[in-house]
Protein backbone atom coordinates (compact mmCIF):
# COMPACT_ATOMS: atom_id res chain seq x y z
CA UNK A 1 39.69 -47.40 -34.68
CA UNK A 2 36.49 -46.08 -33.63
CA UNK A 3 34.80 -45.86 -30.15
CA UNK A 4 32.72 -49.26 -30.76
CA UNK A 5 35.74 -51.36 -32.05
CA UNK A 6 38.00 -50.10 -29.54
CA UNK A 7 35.17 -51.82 -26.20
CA UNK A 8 34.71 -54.78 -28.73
CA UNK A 9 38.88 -55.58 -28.50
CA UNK A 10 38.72 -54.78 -25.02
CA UNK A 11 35.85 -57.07 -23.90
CA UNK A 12 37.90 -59.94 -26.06
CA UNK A 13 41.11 -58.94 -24.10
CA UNK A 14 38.64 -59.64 -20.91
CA UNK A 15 36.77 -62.31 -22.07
CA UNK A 16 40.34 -64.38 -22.33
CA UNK A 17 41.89 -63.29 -18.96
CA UNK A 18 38.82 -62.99 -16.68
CA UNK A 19 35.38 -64.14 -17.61
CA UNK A 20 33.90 -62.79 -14.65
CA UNK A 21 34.84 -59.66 -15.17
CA UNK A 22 33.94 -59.87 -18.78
CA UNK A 23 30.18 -60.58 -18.12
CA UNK A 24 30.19 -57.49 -15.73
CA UNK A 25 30.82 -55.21 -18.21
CA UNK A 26 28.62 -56.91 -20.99
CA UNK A 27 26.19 -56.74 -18.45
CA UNK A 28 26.54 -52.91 -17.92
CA UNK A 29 27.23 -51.77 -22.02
CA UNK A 30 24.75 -54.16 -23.52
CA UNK A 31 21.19 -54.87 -24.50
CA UNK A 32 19.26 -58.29 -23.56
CA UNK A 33 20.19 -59.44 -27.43
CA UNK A 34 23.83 -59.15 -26.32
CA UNK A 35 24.17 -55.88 -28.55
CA UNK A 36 26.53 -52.91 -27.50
CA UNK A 37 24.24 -49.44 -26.28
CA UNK A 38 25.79 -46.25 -28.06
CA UNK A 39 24.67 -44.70 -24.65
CA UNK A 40 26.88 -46.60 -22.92
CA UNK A 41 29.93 -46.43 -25.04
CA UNK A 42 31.60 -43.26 -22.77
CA UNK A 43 34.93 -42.06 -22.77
CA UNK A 44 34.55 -42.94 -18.59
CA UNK A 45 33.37 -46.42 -19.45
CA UNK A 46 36.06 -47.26 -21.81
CA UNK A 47 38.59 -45.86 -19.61
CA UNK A 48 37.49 -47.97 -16.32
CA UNK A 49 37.47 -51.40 -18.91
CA UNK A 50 41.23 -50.53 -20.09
CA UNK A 51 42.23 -50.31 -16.43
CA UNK A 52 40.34 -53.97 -15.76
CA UNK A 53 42.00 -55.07 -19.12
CA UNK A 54 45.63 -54.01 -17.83
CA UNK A 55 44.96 -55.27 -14.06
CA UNK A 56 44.55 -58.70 -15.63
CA UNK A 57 47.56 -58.56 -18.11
CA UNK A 58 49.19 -57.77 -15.10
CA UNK A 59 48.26 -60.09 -13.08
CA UNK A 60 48.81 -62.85 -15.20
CA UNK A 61 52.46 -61.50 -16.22
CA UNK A 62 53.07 -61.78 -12.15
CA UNK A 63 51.48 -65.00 -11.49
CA UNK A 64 51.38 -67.20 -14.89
CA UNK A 65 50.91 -70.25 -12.92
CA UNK A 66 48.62 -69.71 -10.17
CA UNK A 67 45.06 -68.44 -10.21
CA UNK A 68 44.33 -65.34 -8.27
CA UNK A 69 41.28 -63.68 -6.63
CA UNK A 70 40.03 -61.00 -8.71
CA UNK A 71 40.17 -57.79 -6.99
CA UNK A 72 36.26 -56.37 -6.58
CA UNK A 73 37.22 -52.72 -8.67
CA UNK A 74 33.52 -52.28 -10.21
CA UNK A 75 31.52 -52.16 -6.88
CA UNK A 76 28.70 -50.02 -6.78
């Protein structure tokens, strides 16, 4: 899989278990047309989305039935 699939089936993973979070990062790796920037696409980036991805597996494997407030990890 290469570097551009790999952030496009993360962002899905995010987009189902935290939407807020999800916009963040489209916000940060995309253009205004909604298109992923090569530029943007780092090893660093794609590192920090697989921790958010696995916080909110986690998170939802703890507490299934309750919501939760998202913990503020991509603060400037």
């Amino acid at each position: 899989m290469n570097m551009k699939a790999q952030f496009e089936t993360a962002l899905n993973t995010l987009n189902e278990t935290n939407q807020m979070l999800c916009d963040y990062w489209l916000s940060e790796l995309c253009d205004d047309d909604g298109n992923l920037l090569d530029e943007k696409l780092t090893k660093d980036n794609y590192r920090r989305i697989e921790t958010d991805v696995l916080a909110q597996e986690l998170k939802e494997l703890d507490y299934p039935d309750e919501s939760y407030i998202m913990d503020n990890d991509f603060a400037d």
